[in-house]
N, C-alpha and C. Protein backbone atom coordinates (compact mmCIF):
# COMPACT_ATOMS: atom_id res chain seq x y z
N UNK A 1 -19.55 107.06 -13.98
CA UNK A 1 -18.30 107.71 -13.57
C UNK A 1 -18.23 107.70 -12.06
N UNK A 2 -17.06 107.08 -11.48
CA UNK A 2 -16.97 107.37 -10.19
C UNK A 2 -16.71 109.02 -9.67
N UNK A 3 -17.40 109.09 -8.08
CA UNK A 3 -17.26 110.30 -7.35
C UNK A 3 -16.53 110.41 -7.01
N UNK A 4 -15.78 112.09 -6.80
CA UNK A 4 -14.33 112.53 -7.32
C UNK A 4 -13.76 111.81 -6.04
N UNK A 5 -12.73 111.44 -5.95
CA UNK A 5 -11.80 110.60 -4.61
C UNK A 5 -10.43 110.36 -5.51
N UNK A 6 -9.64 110.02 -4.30
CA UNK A 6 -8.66 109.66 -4.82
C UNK A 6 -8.05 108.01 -4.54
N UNK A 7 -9.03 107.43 -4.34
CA UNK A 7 -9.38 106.15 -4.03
C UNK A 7 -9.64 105.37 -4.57
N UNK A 8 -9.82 104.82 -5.48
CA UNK A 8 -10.32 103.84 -6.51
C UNK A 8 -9.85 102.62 -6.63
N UNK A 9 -11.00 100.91 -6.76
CA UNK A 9 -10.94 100.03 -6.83
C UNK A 9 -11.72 99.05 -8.04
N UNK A 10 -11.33 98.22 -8.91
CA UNK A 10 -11.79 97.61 -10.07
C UNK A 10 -10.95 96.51 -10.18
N UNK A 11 -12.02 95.52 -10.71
CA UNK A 11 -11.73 94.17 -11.20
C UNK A 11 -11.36 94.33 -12.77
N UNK A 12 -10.53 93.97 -13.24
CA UNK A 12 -10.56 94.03 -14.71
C UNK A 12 -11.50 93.03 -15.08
N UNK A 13 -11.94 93.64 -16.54
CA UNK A 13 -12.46 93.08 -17.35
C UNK A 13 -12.19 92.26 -18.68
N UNK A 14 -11.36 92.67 -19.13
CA UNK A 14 -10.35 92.63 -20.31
C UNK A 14 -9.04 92.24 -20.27
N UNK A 15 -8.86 91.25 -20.00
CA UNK A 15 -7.19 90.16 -20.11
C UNK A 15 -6.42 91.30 -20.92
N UNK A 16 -5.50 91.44 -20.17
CA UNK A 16 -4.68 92.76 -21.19
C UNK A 16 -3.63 91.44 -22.22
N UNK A 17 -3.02 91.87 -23.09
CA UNK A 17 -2.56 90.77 -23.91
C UNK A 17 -0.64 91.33 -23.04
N UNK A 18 -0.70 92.15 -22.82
CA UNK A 18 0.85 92.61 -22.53
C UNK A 18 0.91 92.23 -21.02
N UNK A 19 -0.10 91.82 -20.01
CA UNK A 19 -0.14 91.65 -18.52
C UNK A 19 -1.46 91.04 -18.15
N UNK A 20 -1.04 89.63 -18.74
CA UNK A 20 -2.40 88.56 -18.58
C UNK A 20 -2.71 88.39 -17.41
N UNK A 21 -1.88 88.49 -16.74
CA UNK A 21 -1.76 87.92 -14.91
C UNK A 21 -2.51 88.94 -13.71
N UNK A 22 -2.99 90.40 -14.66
CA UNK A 22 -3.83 91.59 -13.80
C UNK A 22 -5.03 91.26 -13.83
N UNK A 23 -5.42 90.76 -12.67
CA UNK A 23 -6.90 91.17 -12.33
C UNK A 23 -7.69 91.43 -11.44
N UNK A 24 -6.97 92.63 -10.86
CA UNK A 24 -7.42 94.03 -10.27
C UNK A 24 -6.86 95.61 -10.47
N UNK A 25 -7.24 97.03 -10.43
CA UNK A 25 -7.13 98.01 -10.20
C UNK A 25 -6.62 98.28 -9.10
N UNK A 26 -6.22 99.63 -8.94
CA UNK A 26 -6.46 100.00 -8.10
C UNK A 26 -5.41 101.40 -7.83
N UNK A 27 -6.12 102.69 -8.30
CA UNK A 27 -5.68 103.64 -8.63
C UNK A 27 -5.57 104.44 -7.26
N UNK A 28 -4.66 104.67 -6.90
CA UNK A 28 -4.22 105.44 -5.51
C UNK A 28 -4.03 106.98 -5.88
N UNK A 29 -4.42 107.87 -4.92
CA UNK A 29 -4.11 109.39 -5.25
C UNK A 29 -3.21 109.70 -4.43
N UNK A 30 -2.26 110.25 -5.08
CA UNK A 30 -0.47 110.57 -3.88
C UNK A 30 -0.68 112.06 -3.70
N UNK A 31 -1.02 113.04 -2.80
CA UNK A 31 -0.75 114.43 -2.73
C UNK A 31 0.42 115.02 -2.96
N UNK A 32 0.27 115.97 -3.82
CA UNK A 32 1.62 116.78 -4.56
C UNK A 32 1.50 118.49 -4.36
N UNK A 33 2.31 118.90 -3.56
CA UNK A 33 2.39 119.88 -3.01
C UNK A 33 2.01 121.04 -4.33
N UNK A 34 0.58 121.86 -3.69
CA UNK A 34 0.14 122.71 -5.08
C UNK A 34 0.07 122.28 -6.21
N UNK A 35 0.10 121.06 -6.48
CA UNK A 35 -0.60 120.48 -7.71
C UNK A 35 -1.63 119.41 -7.22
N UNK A 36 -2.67 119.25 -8.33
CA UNK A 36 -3.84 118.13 -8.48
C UNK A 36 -3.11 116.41 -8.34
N UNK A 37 -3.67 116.17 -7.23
CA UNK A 37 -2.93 114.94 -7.02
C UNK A 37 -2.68 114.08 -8.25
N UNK A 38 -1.47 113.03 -8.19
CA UNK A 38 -1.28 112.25 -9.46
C UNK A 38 -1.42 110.75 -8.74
N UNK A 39 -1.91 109.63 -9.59
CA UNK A 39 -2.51 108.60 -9.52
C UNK A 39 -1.09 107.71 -9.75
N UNK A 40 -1.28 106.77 -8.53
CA UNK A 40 -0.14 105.35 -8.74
C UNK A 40 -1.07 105.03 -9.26
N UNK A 41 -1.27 103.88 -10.12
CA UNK A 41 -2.34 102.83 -11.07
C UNK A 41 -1.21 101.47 -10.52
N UNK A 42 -2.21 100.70 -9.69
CA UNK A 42 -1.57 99.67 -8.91
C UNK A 42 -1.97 98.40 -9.91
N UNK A 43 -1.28 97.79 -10.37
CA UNK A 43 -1.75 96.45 -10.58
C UNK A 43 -1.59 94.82 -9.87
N UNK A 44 -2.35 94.14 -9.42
CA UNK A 44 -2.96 93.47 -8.79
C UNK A 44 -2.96 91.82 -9.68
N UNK A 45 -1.55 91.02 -9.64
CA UNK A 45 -2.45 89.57 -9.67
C UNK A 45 -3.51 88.90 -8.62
N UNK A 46 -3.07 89.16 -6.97
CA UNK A 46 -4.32 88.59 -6.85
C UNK A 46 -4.65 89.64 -5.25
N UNK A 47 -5.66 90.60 -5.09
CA UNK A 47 -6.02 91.55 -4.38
C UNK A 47 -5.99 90.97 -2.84
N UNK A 48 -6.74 89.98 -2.77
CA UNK A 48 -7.01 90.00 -1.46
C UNK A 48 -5.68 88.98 -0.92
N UNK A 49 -4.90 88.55 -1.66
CA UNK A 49 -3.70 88.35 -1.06
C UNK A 49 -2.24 89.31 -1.31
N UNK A 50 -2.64 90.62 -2.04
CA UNK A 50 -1.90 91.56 -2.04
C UNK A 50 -0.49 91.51 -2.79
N UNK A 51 -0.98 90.78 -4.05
CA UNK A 51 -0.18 90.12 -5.23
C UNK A 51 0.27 91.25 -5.95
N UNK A 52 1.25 92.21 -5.92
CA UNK A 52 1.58 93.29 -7.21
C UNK A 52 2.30 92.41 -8.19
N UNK A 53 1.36 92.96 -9.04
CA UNK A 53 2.31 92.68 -10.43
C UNK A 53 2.82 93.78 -10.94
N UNK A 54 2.67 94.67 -10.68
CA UNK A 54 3.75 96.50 -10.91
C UNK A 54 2.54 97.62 -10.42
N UNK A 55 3.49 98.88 -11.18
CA UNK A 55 2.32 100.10 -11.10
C UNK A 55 3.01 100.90 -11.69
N UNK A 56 2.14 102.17 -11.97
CA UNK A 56 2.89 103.07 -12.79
C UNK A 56 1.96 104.24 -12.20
N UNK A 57 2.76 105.54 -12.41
CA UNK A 57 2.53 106.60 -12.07
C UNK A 57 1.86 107.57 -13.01
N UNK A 58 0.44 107.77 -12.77
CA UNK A 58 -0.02 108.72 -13.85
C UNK A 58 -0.75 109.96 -13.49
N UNK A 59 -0.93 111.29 -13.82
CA UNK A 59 -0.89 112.70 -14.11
C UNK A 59 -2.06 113.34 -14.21
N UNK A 60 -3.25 112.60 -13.44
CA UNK A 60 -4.73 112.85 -13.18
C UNK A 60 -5.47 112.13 -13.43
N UNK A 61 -6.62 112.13 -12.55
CA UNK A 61 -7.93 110.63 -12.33
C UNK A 61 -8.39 110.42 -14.11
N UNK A 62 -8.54 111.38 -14.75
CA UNK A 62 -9.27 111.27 -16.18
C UNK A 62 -8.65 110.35 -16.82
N UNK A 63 -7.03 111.36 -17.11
CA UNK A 63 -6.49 109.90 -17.33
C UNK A 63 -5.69 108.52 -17.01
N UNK A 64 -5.81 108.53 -15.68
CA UNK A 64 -5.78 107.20 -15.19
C UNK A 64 -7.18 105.76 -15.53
N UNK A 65 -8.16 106.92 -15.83
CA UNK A 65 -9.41 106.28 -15.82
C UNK A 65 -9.62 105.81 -17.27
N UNK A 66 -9.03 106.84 -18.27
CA UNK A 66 -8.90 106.05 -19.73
C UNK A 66 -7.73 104.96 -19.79
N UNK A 67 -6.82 105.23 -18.91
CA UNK A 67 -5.24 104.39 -19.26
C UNK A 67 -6.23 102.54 -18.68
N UNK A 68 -6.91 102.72 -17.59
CA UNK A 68 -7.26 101.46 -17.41
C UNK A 68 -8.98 100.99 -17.82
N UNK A 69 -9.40 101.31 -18.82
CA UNK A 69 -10.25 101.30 -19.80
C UNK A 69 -9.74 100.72 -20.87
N UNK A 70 -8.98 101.24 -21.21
CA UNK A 70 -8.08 100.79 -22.40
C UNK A 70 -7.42 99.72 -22.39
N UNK A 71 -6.30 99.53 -21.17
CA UNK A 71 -5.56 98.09 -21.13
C UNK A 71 -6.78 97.18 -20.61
N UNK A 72 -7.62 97.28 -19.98
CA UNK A 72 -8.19 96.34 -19.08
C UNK A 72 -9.56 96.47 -18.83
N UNK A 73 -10.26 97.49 -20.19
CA UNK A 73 -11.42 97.53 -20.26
C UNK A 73 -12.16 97.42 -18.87
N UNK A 74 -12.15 98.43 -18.23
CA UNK A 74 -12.83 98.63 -16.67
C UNK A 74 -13.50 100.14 -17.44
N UNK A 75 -15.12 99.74 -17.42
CA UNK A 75 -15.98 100.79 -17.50
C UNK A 75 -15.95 101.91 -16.30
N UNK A 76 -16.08 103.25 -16.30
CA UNK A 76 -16.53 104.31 -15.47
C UNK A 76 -17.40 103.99 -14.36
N UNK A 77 -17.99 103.22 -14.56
CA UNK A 77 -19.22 102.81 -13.75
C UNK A 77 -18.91 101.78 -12.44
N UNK A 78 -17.50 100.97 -13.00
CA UNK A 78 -17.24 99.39 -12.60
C UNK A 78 -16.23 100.12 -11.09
N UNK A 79 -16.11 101.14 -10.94
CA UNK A 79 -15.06 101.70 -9.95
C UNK A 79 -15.57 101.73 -8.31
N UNK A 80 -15.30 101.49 -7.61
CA UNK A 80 -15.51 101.74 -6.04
C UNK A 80 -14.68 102.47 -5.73
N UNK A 81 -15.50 103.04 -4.51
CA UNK A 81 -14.28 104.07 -3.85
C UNK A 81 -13.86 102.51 -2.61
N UNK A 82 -12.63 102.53 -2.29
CA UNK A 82 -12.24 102.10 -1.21
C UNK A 82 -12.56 102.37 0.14
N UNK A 83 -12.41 101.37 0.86
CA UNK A 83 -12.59 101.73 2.67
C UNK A 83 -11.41 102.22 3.19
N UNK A 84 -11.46 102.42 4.45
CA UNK A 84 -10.37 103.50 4.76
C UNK A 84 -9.24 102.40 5.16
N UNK A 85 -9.60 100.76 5.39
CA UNK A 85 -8.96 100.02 5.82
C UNK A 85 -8.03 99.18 4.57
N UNK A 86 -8.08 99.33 3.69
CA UNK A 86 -7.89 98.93 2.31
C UNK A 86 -7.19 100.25 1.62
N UNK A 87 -7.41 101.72 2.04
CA UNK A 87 -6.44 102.51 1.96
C UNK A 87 -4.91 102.39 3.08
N UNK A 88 -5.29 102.24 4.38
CA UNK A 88 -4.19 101.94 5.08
C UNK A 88 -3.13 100.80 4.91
N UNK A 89 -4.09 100.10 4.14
CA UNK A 89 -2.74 99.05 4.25
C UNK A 89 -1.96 98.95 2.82
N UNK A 90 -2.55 99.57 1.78
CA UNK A 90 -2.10 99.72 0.65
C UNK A 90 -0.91 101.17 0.98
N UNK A 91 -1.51 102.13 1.99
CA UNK A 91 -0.66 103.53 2.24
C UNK A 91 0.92 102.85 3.01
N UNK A 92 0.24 102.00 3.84
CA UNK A 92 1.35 101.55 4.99
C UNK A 92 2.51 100.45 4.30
N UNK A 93 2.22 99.80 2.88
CA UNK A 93 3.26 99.19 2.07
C UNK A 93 3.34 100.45 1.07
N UNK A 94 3.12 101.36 0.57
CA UNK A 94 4.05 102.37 0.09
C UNK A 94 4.97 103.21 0.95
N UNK A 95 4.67 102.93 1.99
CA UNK A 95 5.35 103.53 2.96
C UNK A 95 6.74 103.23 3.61
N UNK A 96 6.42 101.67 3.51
CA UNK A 96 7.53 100.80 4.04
C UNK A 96 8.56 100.55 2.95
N UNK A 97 7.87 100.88 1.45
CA UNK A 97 9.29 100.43 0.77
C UNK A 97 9.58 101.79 0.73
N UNK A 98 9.60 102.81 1.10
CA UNK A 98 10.42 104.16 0.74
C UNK A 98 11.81 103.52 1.08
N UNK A 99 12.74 104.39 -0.03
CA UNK A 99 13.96 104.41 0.70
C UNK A 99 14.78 105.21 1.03
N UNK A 100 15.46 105.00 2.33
CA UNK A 100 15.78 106.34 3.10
C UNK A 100 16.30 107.15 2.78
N UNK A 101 16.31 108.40 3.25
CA UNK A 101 16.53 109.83 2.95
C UNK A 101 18.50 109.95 3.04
């Protein structure tokens, strides 16, 4: 089991049959005012060229951590925490697609 963060990085393991083209993680923690942060679950055709193939928004690390076990068979064990430089630039493109107020 990874140590508690809200950071998390994984290679899939398991060709999902509904999103053959994922193969990477990468569960982000968004701070939510007085609540337990909730997890973007980023998916990744190709990481180090910063390929999204979508993401979805889910409602705590536990189960973010079964939701991508399940599609994509990534063991507890298989998780890294991220560097702070691999958080910034993943923070700094959620950032840039906001749209304005």
């Amino acid at each position: 089991m990874p140590q508690p963060t809200s950071h998390l990085f994984a290679y899939v393991r398991t060709v999902s049959d509904f999103r053959p083209d994922v193969t990477a993680i990468v569960l982000f923690g968004l701070e939510v005012t007085d609540n337990d942060p909730v997890y973007l679950l980023i998916r990744f055709k190709d990481y180090g060229k910063f390929q999204i193939e979508g993401d979805h928004l889910i409602f705590g690390l536990d189960e973010a951590l079964k939701n991508a076990e399940f599609e994509f068979g990534i063991l507890p064990n298989e998780w890294r925490v991220m560097s702070e430089a691999e958080i910034q630039r993943i923070d700094s493109n959620i950032r840039s697609s906001d749209l304005p107020a």
